[in-house]
Protein backbone atom coordinates (compact mmCIF):
# COMPACT_ATOMS: atom_id res chain seq x y z
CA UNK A 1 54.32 -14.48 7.46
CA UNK A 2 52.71 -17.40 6.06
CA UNK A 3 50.35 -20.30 7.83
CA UNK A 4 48.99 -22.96 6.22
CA UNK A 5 44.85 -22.91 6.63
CA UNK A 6 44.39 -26.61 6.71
CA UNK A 7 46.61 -29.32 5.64
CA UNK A 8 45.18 -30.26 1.73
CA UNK A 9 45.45 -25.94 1.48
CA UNK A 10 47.56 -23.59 -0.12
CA UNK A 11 49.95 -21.31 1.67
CA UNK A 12 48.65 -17.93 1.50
CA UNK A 13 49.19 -14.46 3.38
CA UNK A 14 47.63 -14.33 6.76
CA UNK A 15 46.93 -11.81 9.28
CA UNK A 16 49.31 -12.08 12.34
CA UNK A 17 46.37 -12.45 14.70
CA UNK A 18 44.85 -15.05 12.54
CA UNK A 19 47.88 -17.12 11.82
CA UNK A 20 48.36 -17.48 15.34
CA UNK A 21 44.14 -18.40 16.06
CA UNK A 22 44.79 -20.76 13.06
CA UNK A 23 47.94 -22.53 14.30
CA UNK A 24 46.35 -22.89 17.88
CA UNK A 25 47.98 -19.93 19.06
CA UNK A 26 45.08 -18.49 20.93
CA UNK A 27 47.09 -16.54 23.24
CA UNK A 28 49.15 -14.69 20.51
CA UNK A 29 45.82 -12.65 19.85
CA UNK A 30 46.42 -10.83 22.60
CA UNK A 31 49.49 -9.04 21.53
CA UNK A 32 47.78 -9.33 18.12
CA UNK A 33 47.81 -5.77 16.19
CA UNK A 34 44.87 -3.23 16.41
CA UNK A 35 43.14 -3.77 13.39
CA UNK A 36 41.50 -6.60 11.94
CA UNK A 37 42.08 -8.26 8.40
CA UNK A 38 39.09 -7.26 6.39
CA UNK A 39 38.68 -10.81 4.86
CA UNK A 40 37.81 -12.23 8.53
CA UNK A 41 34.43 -13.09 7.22
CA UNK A 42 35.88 -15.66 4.72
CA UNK A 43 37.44 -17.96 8.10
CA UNK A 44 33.88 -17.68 9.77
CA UNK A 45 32.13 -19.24 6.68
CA UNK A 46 34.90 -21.47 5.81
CA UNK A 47 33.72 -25.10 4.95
CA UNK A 48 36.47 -26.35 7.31
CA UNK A 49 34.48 -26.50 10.85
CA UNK A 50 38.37 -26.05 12.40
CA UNK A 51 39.30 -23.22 10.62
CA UNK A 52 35.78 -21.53 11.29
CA UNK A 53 35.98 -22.39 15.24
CA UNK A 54 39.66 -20.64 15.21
CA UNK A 55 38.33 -17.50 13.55
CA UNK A 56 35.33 -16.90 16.24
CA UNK A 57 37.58 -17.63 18.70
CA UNK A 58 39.91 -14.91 17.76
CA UNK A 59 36.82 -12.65 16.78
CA UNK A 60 35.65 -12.93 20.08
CA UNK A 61 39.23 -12.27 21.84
CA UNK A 62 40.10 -9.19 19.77
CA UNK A 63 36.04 -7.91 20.87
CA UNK A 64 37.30 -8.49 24.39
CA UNK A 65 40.35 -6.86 23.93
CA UNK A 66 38.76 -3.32 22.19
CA UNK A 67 36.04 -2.61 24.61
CA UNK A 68 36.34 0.89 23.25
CA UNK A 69 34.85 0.42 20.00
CA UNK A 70 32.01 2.79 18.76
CA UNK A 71 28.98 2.24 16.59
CA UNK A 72 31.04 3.04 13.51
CA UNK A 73 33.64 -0.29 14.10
CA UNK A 74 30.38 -1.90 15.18
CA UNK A 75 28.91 -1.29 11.86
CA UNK A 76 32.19 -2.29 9.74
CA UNK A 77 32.00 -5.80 11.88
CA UNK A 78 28.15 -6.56 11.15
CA UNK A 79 29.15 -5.61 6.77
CA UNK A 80 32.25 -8.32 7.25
CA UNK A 81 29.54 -11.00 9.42
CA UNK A 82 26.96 -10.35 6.83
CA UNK A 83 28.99 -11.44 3.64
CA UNK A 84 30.15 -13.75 6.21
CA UNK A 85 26.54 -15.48 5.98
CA UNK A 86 26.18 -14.66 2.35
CA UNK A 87 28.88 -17.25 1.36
CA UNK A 88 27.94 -20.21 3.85
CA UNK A 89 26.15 -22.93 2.42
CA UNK A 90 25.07 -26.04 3.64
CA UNK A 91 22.06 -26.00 6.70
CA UNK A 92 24.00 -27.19 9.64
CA UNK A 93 26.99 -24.39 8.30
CA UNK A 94 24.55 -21.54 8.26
CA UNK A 95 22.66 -22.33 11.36
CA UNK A 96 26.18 -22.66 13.23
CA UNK A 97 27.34 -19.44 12.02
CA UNK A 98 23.94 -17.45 12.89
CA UNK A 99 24.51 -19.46 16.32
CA UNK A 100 27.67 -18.08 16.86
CA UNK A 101 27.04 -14.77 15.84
CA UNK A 102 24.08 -14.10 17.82
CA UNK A 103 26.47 -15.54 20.95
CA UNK A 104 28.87 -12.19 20.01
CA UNK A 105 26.82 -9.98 22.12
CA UNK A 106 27.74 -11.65 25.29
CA UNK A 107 31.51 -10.43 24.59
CA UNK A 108 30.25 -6.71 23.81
CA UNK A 109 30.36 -4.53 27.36
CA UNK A 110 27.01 -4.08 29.05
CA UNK A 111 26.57 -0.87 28.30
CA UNK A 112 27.16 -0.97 23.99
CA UNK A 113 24.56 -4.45 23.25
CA UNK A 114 22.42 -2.32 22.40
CA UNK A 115 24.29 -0.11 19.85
CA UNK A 116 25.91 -3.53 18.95
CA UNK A 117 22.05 -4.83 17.82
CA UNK A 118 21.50 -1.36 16.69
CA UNK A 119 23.98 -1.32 13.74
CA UNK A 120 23.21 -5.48 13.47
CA UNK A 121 19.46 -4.35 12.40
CA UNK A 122 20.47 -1.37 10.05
CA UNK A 123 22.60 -3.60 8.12
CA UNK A 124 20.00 -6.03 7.33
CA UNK A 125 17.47 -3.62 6.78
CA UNK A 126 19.91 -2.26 4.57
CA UNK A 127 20.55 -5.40 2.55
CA UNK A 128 17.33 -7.00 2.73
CA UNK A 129 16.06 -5.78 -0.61
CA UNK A 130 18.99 -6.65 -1.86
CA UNK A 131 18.45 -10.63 -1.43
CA UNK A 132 17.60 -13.14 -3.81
CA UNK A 133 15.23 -16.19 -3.29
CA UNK A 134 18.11 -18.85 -2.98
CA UNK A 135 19.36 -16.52 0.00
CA UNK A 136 16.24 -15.14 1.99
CA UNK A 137 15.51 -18.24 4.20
CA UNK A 138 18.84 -18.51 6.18
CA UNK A 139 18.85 -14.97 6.84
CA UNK A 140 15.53 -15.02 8.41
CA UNK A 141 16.58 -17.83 10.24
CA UNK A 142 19.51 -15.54 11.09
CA UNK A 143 17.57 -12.62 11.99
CA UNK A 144 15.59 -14.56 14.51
CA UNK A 145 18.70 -16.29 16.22
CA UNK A 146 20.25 -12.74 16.78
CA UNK A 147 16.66 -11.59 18.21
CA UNK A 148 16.11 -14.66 20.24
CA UNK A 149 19.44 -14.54 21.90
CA UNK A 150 18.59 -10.75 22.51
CA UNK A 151 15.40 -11.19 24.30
CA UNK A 152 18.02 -13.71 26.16
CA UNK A 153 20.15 -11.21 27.41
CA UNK A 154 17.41 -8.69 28.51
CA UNK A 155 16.13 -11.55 30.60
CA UNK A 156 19.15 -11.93 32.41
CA UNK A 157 19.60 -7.99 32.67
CA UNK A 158 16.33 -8.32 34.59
CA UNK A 159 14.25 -6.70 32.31
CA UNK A 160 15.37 -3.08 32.60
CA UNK A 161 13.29 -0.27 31.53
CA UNK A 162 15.08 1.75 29.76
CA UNK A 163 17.01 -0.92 27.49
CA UNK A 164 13.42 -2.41 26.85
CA UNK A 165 12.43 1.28 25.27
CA UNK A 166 16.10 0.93 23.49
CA UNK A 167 14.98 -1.77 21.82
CA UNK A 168 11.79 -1.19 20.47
CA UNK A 169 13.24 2.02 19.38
CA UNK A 170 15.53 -0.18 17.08
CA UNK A 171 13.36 -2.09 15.50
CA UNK A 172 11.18 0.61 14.60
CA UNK A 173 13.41 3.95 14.10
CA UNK A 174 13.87 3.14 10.43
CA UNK A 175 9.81 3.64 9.74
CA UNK A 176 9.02 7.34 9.03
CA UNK A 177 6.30 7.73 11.34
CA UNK A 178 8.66 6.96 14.54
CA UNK A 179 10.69 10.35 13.56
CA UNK A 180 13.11 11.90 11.49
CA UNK A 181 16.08 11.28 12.52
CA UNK A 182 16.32 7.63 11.58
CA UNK A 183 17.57 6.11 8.13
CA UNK A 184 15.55 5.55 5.77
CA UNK A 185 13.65 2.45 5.37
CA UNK A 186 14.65 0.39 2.24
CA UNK A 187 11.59 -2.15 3.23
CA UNK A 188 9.43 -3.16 5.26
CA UNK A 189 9.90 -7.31 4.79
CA UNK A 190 12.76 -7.67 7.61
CA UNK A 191 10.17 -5.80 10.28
CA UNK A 192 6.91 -7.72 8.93
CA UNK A 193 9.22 -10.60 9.72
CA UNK A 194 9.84 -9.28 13.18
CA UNK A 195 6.47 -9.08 13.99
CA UNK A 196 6.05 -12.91 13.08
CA UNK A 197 8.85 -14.02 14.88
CA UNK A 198 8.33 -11.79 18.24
CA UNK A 199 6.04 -13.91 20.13
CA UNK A 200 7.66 -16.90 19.31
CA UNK A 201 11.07 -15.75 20.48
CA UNK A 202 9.52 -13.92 23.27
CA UNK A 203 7.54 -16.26 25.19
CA UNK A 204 10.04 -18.60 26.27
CA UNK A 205 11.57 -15.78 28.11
CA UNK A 206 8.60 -14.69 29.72
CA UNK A 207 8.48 -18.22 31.61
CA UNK A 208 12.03 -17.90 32.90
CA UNK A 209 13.49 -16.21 35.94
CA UNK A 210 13.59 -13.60 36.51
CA UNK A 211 9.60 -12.71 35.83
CA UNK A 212 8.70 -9.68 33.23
CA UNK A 213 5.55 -7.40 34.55
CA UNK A 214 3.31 -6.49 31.96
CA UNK A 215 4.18 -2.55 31.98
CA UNK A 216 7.61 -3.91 31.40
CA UNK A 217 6.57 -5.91 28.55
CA UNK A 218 4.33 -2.55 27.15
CA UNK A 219 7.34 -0.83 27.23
CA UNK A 220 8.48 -2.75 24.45
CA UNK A 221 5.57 -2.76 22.55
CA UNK A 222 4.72 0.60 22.49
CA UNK A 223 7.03 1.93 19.41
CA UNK A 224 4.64 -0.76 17.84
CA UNK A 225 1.67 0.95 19.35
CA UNK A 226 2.77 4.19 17.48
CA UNK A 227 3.19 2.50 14.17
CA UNK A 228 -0.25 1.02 14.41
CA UNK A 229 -1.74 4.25 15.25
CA UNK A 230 -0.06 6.31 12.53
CA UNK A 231 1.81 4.22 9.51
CA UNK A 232 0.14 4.38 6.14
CA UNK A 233 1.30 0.71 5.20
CA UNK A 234 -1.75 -1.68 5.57
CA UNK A 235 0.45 -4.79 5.39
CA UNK A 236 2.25 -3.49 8.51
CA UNK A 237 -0.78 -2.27 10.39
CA UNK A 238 -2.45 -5.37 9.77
CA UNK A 239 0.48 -7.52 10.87
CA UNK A 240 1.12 -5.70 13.82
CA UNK A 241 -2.50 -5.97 14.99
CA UNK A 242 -2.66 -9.63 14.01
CA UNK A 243 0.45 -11.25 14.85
CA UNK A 244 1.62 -8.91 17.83
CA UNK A 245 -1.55 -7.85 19.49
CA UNK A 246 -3.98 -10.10 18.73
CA UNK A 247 -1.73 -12.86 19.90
CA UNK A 248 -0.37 -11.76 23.17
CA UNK A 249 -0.43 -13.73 26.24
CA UNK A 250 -3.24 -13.96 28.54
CA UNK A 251 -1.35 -11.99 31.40
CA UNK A 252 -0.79 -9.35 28.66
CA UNK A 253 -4.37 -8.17 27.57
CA UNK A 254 -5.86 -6.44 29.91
CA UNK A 255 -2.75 -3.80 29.91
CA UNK A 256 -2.89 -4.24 26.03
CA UNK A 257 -6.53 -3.99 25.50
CA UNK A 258 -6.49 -0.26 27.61
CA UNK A 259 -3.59 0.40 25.37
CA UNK A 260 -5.46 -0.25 21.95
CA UNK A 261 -8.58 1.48 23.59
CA UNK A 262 -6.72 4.48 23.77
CA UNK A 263 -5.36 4.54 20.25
CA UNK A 264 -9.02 4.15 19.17
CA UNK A 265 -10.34 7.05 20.84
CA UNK A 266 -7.54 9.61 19.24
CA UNK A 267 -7.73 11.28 16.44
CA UNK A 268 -6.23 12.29 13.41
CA UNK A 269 -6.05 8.20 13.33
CA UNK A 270 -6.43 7.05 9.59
CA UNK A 271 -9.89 5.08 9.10
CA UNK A 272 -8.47 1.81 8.12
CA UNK A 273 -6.14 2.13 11.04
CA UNK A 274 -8.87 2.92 13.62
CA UNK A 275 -10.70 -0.36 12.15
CA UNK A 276 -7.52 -2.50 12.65
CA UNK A 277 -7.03 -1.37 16.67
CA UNK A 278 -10.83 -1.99 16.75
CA UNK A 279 -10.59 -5.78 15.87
CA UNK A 280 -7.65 -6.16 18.10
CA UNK A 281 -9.67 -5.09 20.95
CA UNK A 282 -12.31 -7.05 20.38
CA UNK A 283 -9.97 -9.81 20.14
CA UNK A 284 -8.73 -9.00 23.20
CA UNK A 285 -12.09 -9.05 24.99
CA UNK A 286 -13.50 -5.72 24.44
CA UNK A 287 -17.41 -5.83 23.34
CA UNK A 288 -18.25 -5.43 19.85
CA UNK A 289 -17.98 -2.02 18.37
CA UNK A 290 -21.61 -0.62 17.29
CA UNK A 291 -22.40 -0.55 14.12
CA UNK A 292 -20.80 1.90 12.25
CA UNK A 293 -22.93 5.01 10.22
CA UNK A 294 -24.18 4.23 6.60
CA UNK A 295 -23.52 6.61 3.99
CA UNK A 296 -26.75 8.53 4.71
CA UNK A 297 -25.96 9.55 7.78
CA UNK A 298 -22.39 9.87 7.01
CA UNK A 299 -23.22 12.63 4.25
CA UNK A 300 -25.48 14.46 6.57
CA UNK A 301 -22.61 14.85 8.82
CA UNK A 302 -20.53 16.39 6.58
CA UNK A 303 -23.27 19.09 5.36
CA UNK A 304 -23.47 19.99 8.34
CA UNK A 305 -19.50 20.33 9.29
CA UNK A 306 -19.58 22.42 6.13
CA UNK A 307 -22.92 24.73 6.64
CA UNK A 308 -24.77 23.58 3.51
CA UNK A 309 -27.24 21.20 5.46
CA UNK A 310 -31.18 21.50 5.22
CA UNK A 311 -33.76 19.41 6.64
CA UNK A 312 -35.67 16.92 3.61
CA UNK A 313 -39.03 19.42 3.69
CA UNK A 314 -37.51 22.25 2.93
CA UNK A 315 -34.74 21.21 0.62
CA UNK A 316 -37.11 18.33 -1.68
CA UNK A 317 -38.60 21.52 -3.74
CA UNK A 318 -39.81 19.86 -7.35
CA UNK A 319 -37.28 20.20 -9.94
CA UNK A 320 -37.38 21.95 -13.19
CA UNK A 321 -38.00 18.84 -15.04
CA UNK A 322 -40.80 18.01 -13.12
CA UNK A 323 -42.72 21.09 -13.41
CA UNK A 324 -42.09 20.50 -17.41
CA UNK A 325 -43.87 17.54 -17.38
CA UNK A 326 -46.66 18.90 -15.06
CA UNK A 327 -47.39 21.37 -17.52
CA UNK A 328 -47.19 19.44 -20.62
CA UNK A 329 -49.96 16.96 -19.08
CA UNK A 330 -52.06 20.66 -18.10
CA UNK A 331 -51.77 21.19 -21.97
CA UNK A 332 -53.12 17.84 -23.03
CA UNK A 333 -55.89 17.68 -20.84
CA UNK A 334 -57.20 20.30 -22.07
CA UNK A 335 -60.69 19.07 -22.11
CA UNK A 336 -60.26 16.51 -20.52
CA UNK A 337 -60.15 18.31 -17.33
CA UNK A 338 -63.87 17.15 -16.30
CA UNK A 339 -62.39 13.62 -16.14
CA UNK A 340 -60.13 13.13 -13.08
CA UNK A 341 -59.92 9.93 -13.28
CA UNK A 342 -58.99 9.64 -16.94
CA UNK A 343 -55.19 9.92 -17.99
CA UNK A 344 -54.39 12.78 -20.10
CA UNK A 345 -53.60 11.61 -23.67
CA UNK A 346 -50.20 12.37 -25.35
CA UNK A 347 -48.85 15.00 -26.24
CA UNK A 348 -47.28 14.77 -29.35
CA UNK A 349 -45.10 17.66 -31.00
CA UNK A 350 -46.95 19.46 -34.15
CA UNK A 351 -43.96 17.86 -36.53
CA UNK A 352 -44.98 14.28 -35.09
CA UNK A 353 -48.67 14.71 -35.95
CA UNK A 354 -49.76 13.45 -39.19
CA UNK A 355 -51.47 15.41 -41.39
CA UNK A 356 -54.09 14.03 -43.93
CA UNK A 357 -54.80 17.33 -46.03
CA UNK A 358 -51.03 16.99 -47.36
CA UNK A 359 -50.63 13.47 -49.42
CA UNK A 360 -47.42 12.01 -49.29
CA UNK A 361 -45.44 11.51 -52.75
CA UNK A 362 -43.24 8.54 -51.43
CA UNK A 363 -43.56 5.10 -53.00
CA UNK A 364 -42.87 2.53 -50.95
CA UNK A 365 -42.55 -1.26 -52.85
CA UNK A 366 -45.10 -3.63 -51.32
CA UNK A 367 -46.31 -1.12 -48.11
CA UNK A 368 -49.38 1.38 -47.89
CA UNK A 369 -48.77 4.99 -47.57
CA UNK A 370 -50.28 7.20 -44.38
CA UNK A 371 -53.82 7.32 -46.65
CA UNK A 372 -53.93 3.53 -46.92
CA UNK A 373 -53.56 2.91 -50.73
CA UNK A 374 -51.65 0.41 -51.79
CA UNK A 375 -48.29 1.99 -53.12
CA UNK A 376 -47.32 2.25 -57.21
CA UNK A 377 -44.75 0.49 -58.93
CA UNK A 378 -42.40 2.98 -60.35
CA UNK A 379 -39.83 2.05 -62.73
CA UNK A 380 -36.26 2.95 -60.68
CA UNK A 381 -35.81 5.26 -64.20
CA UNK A 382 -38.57 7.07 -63.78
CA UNK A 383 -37.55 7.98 -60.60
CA UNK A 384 -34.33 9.38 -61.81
CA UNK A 385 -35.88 11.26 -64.31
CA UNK A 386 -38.31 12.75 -61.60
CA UNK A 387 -35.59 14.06 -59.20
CA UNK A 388 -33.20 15.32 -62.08
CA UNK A 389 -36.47 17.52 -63.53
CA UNK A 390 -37.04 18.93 -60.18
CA UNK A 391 -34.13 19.67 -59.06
CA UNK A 392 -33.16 21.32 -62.99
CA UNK A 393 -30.07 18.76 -63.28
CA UNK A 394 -28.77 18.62 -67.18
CA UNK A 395 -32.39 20.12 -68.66
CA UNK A 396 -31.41 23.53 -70.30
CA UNK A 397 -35.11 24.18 -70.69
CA UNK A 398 -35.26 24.70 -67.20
CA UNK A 399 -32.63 26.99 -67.33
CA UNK A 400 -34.11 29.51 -69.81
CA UNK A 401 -37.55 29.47 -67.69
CA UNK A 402 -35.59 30.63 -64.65
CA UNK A 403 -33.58 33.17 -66.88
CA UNK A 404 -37.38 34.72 -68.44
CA UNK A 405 -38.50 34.91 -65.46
CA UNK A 406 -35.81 37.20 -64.04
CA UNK A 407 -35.87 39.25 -67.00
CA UNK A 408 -39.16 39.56 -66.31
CA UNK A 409 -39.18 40.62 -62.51
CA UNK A 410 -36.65 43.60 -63.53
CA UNK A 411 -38.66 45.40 -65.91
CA UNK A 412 -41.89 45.09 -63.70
CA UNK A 413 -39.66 47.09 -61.07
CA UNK A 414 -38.06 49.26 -63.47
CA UNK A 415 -41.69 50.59 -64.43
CA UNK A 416 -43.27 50.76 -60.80
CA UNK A 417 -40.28 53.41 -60.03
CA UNK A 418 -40.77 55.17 -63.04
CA UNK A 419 -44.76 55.55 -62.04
CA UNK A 420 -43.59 56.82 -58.32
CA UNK A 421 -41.07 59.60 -59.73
């Protein structure tokens, strides 16, 4: 069948159910078939606000209609309402659509809103890396609809325990320090988000009726309680303990502050961690924490832990070096030793001393050698001729000395064995 989607549009292929929404037909969705067109997410961004307000309508009648639906169909819904989102543009479109979304939970039974915000938050955590910059505002702005009208519904639901622990479990279950079993995280940007946008969504609630106690209220925050003990990400340690404990409401501290006192005094809580719940205490009216141990103290600590501590007068024995230099000022002294008060003179290595029996040969132009003369000038020729004598360069006469004189030193041993035989 074919139904025109607005008067200036082409006819295209419909979906029986969403002809009928389209054409006014409202009550045709009932008798509509089981499944939904997979395109539904194209009529909820639509730029025609007609066509959009049809296809929530008969969203909302065909949730009505399937109270049977698991987390699976929940999670195929939230993928179609997500690209749903993706293609709006325009402000007042996209905070319409998050608006009407968020509204969606009211039309899920009583007993599934919580798998229905379950698979909502795994999608966006899912796609949330995924965004780009021109995109990243109106889904925050959709995330925090969908969490304000939440906190909404749990009001109205008078604040019941256990779907208070539901839901911090959900926002948290994706972290790997809140268990195995969740998914994995992709990143940690949509729940650093949360933690901005909690108080601010919250506290309008908490001045309704009916009245939230402060256990009730701890019952949601303790998932967080766990990821500020344990988590290894600063950012979301810090941001946690910043913009979810240190800003809680007046009524809430004392319950929080015994809360964070106990997650200080565990252990196996990482240091920066520890220093983190430490602040938030104090900024919820516990005293200063004493100083904290300087390094000194901190090493002795761990020689002891390990068995390797001694006290300073046993352990400061003088080194090797020292006792080097003890006895090389013994040795200089030498006679010196009737003089305590005088220093001991230098030492100096026998190579170092100069020694005025052995005249130096070296000319140096315009300086004195060691005995004080005034130096030579020696043609640089002459100096050639010097080295190449000595060390028997090109002079053959030097050769046939050397050659005489071994001839020489043979014949004198030759005869000395003769005279021992």
């Amino acid at each position: 069948e074919e139904a025109p989607l607005s008067p200036s549009s082409s006819q295209r292929k419909l979906h029986p159910a969403m002809a009928a929404a389209v054409a006014g037909g409202e009550a045709a969705a009932k008798n509509a078939p089981e499944q939904l067109p997979l395109n539904f997410g194209k009529r909820l961004a639509h730029t025609d606000k007609v066509v959009r307000d049809k296809g929530f309508r008969t969203l909302k009648m065909w949730l009505k209609n399937h109270p049977e639906l698991e987390r699976l169909d929940y999670m195929k819904l939230w993928k179609g309402l997500h690209f749903g989102m993706w293609m709006a543009d325009k402000r007042p479109v996209q905070q319409e659509l998050a608006v009407n979304m968020a509204l969606m939970i009211n039309d899920i039974p009583k007993d599934k809103q919580i798998v229905w915000i379950d698979s909502f938050w795994e999608t966006m955590e899912e796609a949330w890396e995924k965004l780009d910059t021109h995109r990243m505002s109106k889904y925050m702005l959709f995330a925090r609809v969908v969490v304000a009208e939440l906190f909404k519904v749990l009001r109205e639901q008078g604040w019941e325990v256990d779907r208070l622990q539901d839901t911090g479990r959900t926002f948290t279950r994706a972290t790997a320090v809140s268990g195995i079993s969740g998914p994995n995280v992709h990143s940690l940007g949509l729940l650093l988000h949360f933690t901005r946008l909690f108080w601010e969504e919250l506290k309008p609630q908490l001045g309704e009726h009916p009245k939230a106690t402060p256990e009730a209220i701890m019952v949601l925050l303790e998932p967080f309680c766990i990821l500020a003990e344990r988590s290894y990400s600063d950012a979301l340690v810090k941001s946690i303990n910043k913009l979810m404990f240190g800003a809680a409401p007046a009524e809430l501290a004392e319950a929080l502050l015994a809360r964070v006192t106990v997650a200080v005094e565990k252990e196996g809580v990482p240091k920066n961690n520890r220093q983190a719940l430490r602040e938030s205490a104090t900024a919820l009216g516990a005293p200063a924490p004493e100083q904290l141990e300087d390094e000194n103290d901190r090493s002795i600590r761990k020689r002891k832990a390990f068995g390797s501590f001694q006290p300073k007068d046993k352990k400061d024995k003088p080194k090797k070096k020292a006792k080097k230099i003890e006895a090389a000022a013994e040795r200089g002294s030498g006679s010196n030793e009737s003089n305590s008060g005088a220093m001991s003179p230098l030492v100096l290595p026998k190579a170092a001393v100069p020694d005025d029996s052995c005249p130096t040969d070296k000319k140096v132009k315009g300086k004195k050698n060691r005995q004080g003369t005034p130096a030579k000038k020696v043609a640089p020729g002459a100096l050639k001729k010097k080295g190449a004598k000595a060390s028997g360069g090109k002079d053959s006469g030097g050769l046939k000395k050397t050659k005489v004189a071994a001839g020489a030193a043979k014949k004198m041993g030759a005869t000395k064995k003769k005279k021992a035989s």
